[in-house]
PDB file of N, CA and C in Angstrom:
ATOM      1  N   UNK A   1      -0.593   5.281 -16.656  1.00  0.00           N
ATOM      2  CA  UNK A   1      -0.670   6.314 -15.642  1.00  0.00           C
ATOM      3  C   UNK A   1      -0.342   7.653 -16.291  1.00  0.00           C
ATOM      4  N   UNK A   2      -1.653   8.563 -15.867  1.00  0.00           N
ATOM      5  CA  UNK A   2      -0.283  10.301 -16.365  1.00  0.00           C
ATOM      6  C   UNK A   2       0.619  10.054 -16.183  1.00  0.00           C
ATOM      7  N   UNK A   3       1.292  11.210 -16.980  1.00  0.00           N
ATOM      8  CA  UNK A   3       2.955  11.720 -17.134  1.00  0.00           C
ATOM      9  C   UNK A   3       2.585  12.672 -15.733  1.00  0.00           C
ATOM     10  N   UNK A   4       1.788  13.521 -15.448  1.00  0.00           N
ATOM     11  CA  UNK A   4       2.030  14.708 -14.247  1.00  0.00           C
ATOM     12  C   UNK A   4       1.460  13.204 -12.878  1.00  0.00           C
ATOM     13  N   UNK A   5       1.126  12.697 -12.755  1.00  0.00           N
ATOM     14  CA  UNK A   5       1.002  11.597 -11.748  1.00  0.00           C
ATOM     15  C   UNK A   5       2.078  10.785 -11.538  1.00  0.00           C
ATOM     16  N   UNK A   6       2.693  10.017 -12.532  1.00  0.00           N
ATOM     17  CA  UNK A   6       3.745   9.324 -12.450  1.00  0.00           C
ATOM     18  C   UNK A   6       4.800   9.882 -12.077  1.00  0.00           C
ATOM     19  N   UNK A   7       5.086  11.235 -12.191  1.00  0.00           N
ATOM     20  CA  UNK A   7       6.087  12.423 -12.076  1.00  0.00           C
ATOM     21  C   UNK A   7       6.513  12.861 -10.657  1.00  0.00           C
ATOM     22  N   UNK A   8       4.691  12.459  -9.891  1.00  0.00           N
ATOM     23  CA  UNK A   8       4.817  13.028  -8.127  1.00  0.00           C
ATOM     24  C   UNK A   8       5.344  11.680  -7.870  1.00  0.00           C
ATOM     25  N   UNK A   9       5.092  10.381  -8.324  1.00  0.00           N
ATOM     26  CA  UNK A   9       5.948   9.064  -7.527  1.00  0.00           C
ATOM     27  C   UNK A   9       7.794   9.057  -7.236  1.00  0.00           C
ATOM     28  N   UNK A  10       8.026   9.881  -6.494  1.00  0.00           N
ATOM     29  CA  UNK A  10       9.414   9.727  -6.623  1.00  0.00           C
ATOM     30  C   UNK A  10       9.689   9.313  -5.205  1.00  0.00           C
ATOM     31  N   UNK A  11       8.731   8.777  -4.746  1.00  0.00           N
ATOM     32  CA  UNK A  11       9.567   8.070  -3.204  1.00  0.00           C
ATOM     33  C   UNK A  11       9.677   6.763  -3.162  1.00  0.00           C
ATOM     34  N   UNK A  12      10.623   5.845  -2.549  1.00  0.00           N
ATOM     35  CA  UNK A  12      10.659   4.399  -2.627  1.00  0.00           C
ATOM     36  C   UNK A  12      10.078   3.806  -1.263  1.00  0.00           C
ATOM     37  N   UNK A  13       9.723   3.415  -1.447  1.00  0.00           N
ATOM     38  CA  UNK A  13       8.841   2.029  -0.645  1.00  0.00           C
ATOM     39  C   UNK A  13       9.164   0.453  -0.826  1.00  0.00           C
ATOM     40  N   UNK A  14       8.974  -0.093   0.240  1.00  0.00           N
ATOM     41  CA  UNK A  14       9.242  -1.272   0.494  1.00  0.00           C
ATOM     42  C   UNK A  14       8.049  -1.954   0.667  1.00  0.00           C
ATOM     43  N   UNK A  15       7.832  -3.118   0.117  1.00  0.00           N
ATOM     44  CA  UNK A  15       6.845  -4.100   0.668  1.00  0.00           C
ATOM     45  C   UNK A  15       7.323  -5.614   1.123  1.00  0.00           C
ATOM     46  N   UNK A  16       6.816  -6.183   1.689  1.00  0.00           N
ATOM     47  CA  UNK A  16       6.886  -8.026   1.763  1.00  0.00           C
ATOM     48  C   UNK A  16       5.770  -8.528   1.937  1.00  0.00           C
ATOM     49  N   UNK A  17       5.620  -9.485   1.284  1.00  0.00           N
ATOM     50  CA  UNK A  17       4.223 -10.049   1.312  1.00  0.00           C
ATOM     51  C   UNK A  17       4.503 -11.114   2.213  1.00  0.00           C
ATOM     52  N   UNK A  18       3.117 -11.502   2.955  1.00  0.00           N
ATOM     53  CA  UNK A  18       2.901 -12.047   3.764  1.00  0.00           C
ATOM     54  C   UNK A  18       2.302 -13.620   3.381  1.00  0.00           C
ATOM     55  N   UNK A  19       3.676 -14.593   3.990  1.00  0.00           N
ATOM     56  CA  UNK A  19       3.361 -15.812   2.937  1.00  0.00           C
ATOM     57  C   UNK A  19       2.713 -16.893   3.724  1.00  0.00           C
ATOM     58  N   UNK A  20       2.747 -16.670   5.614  1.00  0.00           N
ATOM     59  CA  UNK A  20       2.411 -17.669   6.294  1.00  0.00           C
ATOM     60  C   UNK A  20       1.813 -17.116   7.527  1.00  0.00           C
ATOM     61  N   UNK A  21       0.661 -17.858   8.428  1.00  0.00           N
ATOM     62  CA  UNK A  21       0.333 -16.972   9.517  1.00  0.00           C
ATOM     63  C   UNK A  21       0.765 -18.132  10.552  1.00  0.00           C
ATOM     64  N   UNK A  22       1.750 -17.731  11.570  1.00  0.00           N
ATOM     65  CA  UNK A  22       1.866 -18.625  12.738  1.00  0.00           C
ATOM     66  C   UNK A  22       1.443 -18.440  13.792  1.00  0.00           C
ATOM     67  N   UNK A  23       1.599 -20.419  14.296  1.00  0.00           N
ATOM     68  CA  UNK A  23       0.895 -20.204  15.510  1.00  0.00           C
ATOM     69  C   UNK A  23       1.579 -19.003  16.730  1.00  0.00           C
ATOM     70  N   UNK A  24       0.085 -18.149  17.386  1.00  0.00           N
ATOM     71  CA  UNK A  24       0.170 -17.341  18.382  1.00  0.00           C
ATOM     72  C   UNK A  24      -0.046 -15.577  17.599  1.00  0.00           C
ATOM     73  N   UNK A  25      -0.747 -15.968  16.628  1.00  0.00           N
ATOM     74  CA  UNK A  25      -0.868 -14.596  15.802  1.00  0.00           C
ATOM     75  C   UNK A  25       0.450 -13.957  15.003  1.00  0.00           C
ATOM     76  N   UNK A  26       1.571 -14.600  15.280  1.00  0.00           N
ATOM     77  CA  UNK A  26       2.804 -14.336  14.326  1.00  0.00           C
ATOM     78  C   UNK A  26       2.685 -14.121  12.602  1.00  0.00           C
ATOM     79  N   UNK A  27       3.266 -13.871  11.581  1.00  0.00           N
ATOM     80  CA  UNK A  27       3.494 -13.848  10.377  1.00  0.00           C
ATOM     81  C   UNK A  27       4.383 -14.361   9.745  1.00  0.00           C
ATOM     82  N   UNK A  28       4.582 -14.759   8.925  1.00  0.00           N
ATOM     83  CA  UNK A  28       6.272 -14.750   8.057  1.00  0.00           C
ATOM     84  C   UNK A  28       5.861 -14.204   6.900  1.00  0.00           C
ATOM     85  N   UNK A  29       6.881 -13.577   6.348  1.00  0.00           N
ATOM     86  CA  UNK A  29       7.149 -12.539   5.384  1.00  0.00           C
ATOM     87  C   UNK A  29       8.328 -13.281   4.512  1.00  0.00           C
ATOM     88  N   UNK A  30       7.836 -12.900   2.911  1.00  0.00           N
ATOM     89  CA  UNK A  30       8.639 -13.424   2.156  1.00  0.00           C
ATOM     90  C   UNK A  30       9.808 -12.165   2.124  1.00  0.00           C
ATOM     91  N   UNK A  31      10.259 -12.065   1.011  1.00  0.00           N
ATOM     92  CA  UNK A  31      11.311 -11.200   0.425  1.00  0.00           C
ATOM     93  C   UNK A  31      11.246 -10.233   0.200  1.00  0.00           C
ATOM     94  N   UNK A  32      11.768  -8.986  -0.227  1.00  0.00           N
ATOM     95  CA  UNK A  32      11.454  -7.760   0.296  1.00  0.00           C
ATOM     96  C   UNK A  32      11.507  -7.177  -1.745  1.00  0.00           C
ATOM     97  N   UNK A  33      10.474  -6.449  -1.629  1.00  0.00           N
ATOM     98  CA  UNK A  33      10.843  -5.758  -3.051  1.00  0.00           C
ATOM     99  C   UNK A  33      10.603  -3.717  -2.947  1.00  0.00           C
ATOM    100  N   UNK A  34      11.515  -3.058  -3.898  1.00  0.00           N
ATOM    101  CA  UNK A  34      10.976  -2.195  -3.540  1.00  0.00           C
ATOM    102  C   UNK A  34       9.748  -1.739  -4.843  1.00  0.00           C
ATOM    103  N   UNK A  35       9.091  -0.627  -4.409  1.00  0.00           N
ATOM    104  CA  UNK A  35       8.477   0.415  -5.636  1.00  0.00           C
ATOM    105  C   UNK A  35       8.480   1.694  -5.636  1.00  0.00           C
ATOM    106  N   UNK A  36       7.584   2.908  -6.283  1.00  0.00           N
ATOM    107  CA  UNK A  36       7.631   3.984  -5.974  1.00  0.00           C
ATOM    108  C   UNK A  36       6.139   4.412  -5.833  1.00  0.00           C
ATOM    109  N   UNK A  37       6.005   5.754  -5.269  1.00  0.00           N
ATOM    110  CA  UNK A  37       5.089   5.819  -4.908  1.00  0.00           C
ATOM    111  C   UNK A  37       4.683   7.250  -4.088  1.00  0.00           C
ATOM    112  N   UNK A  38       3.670   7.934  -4.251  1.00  0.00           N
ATOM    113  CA  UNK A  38       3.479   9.486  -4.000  1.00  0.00           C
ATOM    114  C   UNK A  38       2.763   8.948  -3.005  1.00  0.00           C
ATOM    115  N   UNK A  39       3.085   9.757  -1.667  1.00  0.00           N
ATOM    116  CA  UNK A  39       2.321   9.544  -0.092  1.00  0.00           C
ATOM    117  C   UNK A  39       1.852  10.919   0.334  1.00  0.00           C
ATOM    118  N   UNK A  40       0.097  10.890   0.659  1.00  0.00           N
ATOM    119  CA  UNK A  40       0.136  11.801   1.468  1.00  0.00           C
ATOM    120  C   UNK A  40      -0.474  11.996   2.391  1.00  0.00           C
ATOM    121  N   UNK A  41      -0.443  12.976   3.784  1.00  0.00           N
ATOM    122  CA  UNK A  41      -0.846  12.553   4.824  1.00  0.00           C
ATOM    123  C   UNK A  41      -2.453  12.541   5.174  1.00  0.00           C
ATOM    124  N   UNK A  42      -3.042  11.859   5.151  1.00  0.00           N
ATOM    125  CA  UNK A  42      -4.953  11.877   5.429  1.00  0.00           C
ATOM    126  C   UNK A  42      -5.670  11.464   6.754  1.00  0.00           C
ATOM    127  N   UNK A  43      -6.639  12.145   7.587  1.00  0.00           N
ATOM    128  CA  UNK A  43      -7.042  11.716   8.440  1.00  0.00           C
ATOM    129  C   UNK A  43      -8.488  11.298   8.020  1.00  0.00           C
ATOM    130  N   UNK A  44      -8.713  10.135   8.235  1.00  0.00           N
ATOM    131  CA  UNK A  44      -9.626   9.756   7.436  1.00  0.00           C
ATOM    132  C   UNK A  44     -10.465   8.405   7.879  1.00  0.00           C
ATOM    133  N   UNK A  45     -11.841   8.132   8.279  1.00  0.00           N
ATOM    134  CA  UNK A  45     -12.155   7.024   7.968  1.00  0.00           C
ATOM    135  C   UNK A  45     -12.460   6.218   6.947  1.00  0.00           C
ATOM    136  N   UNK A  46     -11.918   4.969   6.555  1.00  0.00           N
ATOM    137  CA  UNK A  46     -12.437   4.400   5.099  1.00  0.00           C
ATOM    138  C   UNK A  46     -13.420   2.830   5.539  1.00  0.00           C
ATOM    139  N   UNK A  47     -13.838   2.454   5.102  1.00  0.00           N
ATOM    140  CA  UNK A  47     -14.819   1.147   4.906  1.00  0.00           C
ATOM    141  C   UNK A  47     -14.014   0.084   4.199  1.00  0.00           C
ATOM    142  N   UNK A  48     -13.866  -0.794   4.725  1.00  0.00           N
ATOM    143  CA  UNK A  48     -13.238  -2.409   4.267  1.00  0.00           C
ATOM    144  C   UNK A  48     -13.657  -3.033   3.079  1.00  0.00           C
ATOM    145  N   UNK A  49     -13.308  -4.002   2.732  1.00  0.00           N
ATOM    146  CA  UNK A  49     -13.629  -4.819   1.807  1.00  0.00           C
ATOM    147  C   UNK A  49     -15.174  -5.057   2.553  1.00  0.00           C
ATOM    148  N   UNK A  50     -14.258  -5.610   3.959  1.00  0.00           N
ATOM    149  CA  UNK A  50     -15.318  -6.241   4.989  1.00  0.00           C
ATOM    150  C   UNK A  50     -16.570  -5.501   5.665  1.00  0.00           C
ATOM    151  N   UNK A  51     -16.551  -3.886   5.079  1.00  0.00           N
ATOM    152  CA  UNK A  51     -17.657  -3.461   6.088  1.00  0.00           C
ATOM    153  C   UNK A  51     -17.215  -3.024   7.237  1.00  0.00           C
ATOM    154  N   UNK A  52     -15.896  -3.576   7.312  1.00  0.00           N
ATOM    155  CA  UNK A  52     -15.381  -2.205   8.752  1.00  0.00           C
ATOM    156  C   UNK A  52     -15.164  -1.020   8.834  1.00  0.00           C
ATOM    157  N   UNK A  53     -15.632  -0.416   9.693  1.00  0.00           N
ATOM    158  CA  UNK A  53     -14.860   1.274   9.429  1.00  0.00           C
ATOM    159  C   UNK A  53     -13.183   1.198  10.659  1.00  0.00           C
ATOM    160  N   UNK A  54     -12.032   1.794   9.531  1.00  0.00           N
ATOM    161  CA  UNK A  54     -10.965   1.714  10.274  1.00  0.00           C
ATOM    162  C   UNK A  54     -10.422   3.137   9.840  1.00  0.00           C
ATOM    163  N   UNK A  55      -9.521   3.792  10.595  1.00  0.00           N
ATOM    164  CA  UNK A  55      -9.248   5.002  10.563  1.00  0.00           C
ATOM    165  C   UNK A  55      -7.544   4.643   9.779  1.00  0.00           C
ATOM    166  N   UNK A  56      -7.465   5.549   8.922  1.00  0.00           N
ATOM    167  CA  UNK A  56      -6.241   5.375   8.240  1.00  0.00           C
ATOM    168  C   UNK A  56      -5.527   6.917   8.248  1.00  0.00           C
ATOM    169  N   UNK A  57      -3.813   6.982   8.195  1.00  0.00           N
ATOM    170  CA  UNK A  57      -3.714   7.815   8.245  1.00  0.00           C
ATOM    171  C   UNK A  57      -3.031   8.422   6.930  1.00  0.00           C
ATOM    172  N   UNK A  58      -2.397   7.413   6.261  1.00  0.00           N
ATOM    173  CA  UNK A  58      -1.534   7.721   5.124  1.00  0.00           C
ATOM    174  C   UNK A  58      -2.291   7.300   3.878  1.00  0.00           C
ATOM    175  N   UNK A  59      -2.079   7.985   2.970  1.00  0.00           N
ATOM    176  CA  UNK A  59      -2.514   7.662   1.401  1.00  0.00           C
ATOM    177  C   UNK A  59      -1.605   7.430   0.353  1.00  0.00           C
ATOM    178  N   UNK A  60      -1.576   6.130  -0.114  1.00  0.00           N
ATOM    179  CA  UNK A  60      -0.285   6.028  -1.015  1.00  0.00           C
ATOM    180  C   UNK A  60      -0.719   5.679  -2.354  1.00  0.00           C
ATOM    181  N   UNK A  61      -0.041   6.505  -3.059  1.00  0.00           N
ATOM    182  CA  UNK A  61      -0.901   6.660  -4.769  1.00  0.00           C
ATOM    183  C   UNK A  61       0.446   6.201  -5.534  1.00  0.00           C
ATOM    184  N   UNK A  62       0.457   4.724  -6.136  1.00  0.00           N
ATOM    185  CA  UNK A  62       1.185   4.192  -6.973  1.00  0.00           C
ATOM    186  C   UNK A  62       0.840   3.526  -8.117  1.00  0.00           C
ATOM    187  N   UNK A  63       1.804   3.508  -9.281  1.00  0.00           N
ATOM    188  CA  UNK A  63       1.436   2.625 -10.774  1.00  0.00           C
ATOM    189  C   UNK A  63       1.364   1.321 -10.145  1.00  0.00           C
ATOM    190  N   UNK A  64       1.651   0.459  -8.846  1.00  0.00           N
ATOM    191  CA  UNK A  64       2.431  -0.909  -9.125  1.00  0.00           C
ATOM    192  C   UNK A  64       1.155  -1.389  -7.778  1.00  0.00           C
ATOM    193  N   UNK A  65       0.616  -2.727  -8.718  1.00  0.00           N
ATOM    194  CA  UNK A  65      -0.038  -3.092  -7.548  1.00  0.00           C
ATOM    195  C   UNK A  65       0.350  -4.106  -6.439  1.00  0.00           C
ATOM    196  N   UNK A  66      -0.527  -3.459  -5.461  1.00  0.00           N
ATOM    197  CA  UNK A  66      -0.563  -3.592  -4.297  1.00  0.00           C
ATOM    198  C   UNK A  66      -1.449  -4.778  -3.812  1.00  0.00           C
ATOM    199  N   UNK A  67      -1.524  -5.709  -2.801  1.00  0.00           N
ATOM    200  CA  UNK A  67      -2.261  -6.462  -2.360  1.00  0.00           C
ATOM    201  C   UNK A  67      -2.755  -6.143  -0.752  1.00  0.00           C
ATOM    202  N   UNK A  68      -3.798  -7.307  -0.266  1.00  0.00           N
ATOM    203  CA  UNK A  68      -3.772  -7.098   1.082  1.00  0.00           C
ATOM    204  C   UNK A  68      -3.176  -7.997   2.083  1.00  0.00           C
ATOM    205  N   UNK A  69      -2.472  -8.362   1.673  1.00  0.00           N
ATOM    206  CA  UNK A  69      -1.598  -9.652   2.080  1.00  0.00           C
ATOM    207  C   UNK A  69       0.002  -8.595   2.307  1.00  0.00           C
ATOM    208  N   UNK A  70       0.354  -7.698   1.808  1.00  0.00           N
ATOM    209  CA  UNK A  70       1.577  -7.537   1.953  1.00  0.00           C
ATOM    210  C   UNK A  70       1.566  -6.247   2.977  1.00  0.00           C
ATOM    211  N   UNK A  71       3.096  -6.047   3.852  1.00  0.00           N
ATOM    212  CA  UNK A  71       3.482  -4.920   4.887  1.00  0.00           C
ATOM    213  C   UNK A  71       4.184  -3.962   3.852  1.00  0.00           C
ATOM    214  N   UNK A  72       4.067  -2.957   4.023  1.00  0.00           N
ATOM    215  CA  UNK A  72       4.596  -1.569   3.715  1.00  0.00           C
ATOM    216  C   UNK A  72       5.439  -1.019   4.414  1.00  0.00           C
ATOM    217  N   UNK A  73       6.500  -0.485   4.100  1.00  0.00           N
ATOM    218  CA  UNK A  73       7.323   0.235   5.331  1.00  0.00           C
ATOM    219  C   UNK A  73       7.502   2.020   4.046  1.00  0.00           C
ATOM    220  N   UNK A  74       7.189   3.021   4.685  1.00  0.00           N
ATOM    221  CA  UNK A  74       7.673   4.040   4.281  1.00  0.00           C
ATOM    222  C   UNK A  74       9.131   4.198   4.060  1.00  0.00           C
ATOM    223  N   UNK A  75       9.292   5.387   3.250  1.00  0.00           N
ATOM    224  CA  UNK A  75      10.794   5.298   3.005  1.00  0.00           C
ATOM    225  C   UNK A  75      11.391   5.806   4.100  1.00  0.00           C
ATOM    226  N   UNK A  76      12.457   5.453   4.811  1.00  0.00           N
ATOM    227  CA  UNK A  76      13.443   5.617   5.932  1.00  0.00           C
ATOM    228  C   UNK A  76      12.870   4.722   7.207  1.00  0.00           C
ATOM    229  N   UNK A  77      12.265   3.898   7.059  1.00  0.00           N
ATOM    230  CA  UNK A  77      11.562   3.025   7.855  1.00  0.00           C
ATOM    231  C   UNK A  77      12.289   2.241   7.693  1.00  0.00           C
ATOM    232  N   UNK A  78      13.064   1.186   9.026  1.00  0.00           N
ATOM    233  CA  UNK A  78      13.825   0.103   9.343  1.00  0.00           C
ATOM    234  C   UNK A  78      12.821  -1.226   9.087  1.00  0.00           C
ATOM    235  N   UNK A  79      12.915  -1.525   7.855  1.00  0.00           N
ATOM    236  CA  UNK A  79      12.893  -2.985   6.906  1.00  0.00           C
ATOM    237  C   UNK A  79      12.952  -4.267   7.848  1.00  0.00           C
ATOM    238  N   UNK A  80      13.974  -4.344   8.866  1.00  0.00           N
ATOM    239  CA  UNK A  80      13.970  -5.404   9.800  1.00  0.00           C
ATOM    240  C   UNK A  80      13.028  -5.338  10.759  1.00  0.00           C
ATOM    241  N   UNK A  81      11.804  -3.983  11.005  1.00  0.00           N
ATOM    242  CA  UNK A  81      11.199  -3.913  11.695  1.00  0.00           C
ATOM    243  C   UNK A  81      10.284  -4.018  11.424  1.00  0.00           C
ATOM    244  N   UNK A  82       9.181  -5.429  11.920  1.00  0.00           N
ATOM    245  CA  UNK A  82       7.607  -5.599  11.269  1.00  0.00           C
ATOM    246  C   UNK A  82       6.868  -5.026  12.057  1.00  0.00           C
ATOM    247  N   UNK A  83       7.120  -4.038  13.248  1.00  0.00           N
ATOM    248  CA  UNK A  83       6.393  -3.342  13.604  1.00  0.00           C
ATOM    249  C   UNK A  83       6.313  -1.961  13.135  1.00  0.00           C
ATOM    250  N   UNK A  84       7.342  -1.680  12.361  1.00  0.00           N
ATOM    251  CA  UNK A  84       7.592  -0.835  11.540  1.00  0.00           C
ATOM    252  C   UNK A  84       6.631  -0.374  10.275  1.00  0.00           C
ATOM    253  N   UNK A  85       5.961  -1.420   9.945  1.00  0.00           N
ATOM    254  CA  UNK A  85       5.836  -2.040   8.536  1.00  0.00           C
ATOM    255  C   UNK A  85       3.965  -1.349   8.752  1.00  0.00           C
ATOM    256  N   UNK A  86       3.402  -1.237   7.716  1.00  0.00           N
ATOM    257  CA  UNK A  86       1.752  -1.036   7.529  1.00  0.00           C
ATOM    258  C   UNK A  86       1.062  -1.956   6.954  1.00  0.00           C
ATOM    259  N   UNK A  87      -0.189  -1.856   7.192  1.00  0.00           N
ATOM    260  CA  UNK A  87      -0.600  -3.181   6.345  1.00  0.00           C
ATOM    261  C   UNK A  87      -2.044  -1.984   5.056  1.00  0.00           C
ATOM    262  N   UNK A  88      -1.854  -2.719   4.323  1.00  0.00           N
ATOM    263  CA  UNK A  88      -3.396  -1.512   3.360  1.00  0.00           C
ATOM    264  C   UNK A  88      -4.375  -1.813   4.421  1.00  0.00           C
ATOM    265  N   UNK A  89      -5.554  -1.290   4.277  1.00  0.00           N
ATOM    266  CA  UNK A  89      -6.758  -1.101   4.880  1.00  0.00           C
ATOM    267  C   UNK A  89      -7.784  -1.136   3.906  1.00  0.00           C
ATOM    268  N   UNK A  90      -7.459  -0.329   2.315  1.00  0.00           N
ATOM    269  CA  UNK A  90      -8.044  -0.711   1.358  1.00  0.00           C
ATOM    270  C   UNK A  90      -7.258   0.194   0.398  1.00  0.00           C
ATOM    271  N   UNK A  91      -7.903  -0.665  -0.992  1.00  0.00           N
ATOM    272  CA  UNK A  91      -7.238  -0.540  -2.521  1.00  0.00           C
ATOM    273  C   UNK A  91      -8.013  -0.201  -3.389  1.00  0.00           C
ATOM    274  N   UNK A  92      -7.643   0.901  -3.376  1.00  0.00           N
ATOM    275  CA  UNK A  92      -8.570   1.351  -4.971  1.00  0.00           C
ATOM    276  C   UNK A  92      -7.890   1.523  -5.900  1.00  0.00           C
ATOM    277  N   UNK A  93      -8.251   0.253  -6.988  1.00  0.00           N
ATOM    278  CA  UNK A  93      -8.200   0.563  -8.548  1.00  0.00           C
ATOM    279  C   UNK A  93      -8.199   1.719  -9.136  1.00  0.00           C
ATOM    280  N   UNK A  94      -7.653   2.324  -9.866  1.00  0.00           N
ATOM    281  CA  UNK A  94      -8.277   3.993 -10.458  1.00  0.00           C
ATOM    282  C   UNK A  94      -7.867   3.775 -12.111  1.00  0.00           C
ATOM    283  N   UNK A  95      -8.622   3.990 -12.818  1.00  0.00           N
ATOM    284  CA  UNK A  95      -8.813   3.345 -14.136  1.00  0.00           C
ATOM    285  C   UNK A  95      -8.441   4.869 -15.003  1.00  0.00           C
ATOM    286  N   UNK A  96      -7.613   4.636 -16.372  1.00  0.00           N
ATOM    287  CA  UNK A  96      -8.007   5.385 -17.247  1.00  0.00           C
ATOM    288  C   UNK A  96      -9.202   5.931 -18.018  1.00  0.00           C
ATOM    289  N   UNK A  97      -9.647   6.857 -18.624  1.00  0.00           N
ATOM    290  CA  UNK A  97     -11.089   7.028 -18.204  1.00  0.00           C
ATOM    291  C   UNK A  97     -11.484   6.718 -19.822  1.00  0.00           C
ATOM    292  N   UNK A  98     -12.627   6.656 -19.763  1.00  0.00           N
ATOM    293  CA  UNK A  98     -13.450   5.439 -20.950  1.00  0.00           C
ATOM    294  C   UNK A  98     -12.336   4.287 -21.280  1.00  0.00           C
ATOM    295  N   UNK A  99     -11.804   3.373 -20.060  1.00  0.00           N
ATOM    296  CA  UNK A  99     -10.990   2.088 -20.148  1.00  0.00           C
ATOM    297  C   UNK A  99     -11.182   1.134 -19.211  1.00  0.00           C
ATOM    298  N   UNK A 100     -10.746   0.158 -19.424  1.00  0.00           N
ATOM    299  CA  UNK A 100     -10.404  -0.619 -18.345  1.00  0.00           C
ATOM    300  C   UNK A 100      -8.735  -1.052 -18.123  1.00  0.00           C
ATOM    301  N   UNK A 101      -8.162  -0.222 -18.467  1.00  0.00           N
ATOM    302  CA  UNK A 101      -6.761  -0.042 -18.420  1.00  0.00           C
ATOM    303  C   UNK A 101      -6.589   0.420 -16.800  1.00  0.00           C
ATOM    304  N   UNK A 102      -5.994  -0.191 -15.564  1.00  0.00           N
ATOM    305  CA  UNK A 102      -5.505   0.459 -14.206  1.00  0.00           C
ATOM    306  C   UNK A 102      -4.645   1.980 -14.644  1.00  0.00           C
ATOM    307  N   UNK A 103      -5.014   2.536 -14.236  1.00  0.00           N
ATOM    308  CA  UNK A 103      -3.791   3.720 -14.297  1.00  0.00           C
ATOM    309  C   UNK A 103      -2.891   3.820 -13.222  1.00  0.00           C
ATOM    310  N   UNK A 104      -3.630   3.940 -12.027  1.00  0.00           N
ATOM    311  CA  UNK A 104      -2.995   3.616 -10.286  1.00  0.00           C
ATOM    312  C   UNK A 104      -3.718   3.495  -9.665  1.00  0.00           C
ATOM    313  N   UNK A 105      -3.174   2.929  -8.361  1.00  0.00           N
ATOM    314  CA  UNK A 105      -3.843   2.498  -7.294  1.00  0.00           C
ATOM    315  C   UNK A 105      -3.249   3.346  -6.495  1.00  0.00           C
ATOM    316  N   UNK A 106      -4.721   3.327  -5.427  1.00  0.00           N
ATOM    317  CA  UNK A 106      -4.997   4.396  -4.235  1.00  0.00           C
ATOM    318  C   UNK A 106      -4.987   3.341  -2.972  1.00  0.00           C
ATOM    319  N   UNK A 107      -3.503   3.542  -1.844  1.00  0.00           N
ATOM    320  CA  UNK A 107      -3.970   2.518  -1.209  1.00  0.00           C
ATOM    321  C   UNK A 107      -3.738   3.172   0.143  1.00  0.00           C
ATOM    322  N   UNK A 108      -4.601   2.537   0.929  1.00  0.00           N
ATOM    323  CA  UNK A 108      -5.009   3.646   2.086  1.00  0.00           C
ATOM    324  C   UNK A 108      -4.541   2.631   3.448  1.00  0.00           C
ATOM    325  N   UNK A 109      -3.411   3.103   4.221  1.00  0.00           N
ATOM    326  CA  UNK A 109      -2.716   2.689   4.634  1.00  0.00           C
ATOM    327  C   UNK A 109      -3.213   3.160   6.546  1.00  0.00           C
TER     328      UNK A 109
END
């Protein structure tokens, strides 16, 4: 990752990945880890893996990847709260350039 990119990541974030789906549309969530990560605010429609269009509002640009399986909670966001929590919408890879080295991911929340 740049040194001037890696430099704006100074906020912490929380994730838990999502290890089970129960019956009645419920979740369970494993363990909680944190990372860092530069957020900023976007109004925006993006396109799915799936071909959906979903409206996202936050953009979170981090070295550490991300899946679509796991909840997000911003920093000062109550951790015990999974309504609290975000899920990605989508992940973009962003590569060093003439590489295939990740530099960061763009994940649109």
């Amino acid at each position: 990752m740049r040194a001037g990119l890696l430099a704006m990541c100074a906020l912490t974030f929380t994730r838990k990945s999502i290890t089970a789906q129960v019956a009645g549309g419920g979740e369970t969530l494993g363990s909680s880890s944190t990372f860092v990560g530069y957020l900023e605010a976007v109004t925006e429609r993006v396109r799915t893996d799936l071909g959906l269009d979903r409206s996202v509002k936050h953009l979170l640009i981090t070295p550490t990847a991300i899946t679509e399986d796991e909840r997000i909670w911003l920093p000062g966001a109550d951790t015990s709260d999974v309504s609290a929590s975000l899920r990605p919408v989508l992940i973009n890879p962003m590569y060093e350039p003439r590489s295939t080295t990740v530099s960061h991911y763009e994940v649109y929340l």
